[in-house]
Protein backbone atom coordinates (compact mmCIF):
# COMPACT_ATOMS: atom_id res chain seq x y z
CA UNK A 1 0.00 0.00 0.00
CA UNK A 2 1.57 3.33 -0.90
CA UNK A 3 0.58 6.33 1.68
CA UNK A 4 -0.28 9.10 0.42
CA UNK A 5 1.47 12.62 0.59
CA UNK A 6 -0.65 13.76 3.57
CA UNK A 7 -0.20 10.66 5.50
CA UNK A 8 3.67 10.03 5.01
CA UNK A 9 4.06 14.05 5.89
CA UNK A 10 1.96 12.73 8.92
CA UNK A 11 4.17 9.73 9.87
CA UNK A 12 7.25 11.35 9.01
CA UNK A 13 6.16 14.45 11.87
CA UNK A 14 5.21 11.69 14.34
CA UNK A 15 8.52 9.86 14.20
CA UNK A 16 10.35 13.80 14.52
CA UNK A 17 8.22 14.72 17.66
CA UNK A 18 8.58 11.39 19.54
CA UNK A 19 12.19 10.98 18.73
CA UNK A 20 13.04 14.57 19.61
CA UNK A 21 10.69 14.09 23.07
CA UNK A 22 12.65 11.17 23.94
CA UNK A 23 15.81 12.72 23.28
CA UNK A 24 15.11 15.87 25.46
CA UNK A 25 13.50 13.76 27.86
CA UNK A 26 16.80 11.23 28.28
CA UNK A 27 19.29 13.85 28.03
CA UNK A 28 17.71 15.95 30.43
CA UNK A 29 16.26 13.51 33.10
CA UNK A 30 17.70 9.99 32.81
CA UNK A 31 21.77 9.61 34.15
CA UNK A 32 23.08 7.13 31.40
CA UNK A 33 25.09 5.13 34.35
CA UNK A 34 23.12 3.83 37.01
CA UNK A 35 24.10 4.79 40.99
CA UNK A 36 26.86 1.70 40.90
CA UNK A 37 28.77 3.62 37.40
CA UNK A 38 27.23 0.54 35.77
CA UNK A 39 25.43 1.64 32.33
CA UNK A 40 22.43 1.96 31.96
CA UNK A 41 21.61 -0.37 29.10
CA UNK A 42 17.80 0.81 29.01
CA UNK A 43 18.33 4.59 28.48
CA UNK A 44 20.60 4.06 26.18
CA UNK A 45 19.01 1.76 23.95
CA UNK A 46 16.18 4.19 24.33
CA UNK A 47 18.14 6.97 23.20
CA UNK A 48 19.42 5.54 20.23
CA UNK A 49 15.90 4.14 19.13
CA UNK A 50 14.83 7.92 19.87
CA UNK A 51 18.07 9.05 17.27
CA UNK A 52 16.84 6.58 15.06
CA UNK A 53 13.06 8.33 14.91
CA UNK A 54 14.10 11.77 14.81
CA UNK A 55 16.62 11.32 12.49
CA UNK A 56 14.71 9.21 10.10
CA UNK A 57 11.69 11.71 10.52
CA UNK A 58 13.76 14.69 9.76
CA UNK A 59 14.93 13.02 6.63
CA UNK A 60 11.97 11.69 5.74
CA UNK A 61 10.50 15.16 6.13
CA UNK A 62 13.80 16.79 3.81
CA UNK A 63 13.33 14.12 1.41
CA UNK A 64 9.62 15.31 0.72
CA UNK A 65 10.45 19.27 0.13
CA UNK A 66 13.55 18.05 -2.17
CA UNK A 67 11.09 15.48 -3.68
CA UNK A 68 8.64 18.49 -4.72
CA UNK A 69 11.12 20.59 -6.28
CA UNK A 70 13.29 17.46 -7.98
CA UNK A 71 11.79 14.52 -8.66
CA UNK A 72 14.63 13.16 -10.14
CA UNK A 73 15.57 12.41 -6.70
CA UNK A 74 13.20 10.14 -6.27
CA UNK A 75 13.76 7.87 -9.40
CA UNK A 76 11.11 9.43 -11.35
CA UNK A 77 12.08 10.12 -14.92
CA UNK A 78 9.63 12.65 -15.99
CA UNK A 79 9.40 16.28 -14.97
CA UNK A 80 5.84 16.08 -14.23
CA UNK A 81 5.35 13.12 -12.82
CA UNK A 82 4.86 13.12 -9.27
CA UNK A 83 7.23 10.85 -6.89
CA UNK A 84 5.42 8.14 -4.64
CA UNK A 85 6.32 9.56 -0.91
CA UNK A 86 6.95 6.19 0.42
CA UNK A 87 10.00 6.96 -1.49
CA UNK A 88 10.38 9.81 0.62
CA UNK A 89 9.95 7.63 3.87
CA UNK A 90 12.08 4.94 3.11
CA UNK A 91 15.41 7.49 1.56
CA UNK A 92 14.86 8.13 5.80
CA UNK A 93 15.01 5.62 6.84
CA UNK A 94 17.95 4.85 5.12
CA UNK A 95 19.47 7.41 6.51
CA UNK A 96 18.30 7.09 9.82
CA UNK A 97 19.66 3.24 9.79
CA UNK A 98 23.17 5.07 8.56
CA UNK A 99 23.33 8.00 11.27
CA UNK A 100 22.40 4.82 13.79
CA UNK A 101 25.38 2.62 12.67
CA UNK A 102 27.85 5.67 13.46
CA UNK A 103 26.46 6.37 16.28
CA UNK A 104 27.12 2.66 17.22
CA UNK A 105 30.22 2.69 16.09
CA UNK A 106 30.99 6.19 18.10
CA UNK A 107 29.66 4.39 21.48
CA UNK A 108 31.61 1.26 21.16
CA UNK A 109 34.79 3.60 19.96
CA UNK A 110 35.10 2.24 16.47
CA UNK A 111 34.21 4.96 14.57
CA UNK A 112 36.85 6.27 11.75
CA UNK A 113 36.48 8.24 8.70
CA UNK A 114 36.69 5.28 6.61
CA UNK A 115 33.84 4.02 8.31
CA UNK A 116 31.86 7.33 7.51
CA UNK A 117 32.81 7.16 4.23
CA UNK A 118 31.62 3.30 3.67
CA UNK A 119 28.54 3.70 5.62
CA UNK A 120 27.10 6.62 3.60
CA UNK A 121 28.26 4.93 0.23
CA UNK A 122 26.57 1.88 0.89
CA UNK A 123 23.12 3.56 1.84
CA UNK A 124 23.26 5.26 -1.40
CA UNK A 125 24.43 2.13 -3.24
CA UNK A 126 21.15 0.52 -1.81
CA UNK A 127 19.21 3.50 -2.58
CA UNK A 128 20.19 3.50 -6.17
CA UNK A 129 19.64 0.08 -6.53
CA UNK A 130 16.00 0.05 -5.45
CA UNK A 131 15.31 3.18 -7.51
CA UNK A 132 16.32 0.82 -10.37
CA UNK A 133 14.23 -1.76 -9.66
CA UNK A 134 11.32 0.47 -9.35
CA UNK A 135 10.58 0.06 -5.42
């Protein structure tokens, strides 16, 4: 089922506002280490799924105004066509599994620029690949 523009605006806004609640909520109320300096494994994993939403929203959101203006960006070939938003909402998700990996990789210290560099070129990779086949 393909959403329409109204409804992936809709999800898209949702996934900003809880992500960014959670976020401002955890950073400003929840210790990440727990009274022992143990971690706390459950605000953390809570503020990473919460940097997954709002990221993904924001570029879901971003994806959709680009979208408009160039729909090239979305696979479409003709100028007056109009691109499917679940395009839209998955390009964010792409990016919000991306900004999630190095943010992994930043917590467990693994993070390098090659890393960076890998991680963005594969998202695109899989992005252009399921533009070709049409998804």
């Amino acid at each position: 089922m393909v959403p329409s523009r109204l409804a992936a605006v809709a999800w898209a806004a949702l996934a900003l506002m809880v992500g960014g609640s959670l976020l401002a909520y955890l950073l400003g109320s929840v210790p990440p280490t727990l009274a022992d300096n143990r971690l706390n494994i459950p605000a953390v994993t809570l503020f990473f799924l919460g940097l997954f939403l709002l990221s993904g929203g924001l570029a879901s959101l971003i994806a959709l105004a680009l979208h408009s203006r160039w729909p090239t960006l979305a696979g479409v070939r003709s100028r007056r066509a109009r691109p499917a938003p679940g395009v839209a909402l998955r390009q964010g998700v792409l990016l919000a599994v991306a900004v999630l990996a190095l943010a992994l990789l930043a917590f467990f210290q693994f993070l390098d620029v090659v890393f960076v560099l890998v991680t963005f070129l594969l998202v695109g990779l899989l992005e252009a690949f399921l533009q070709s086949r049409g998804r």
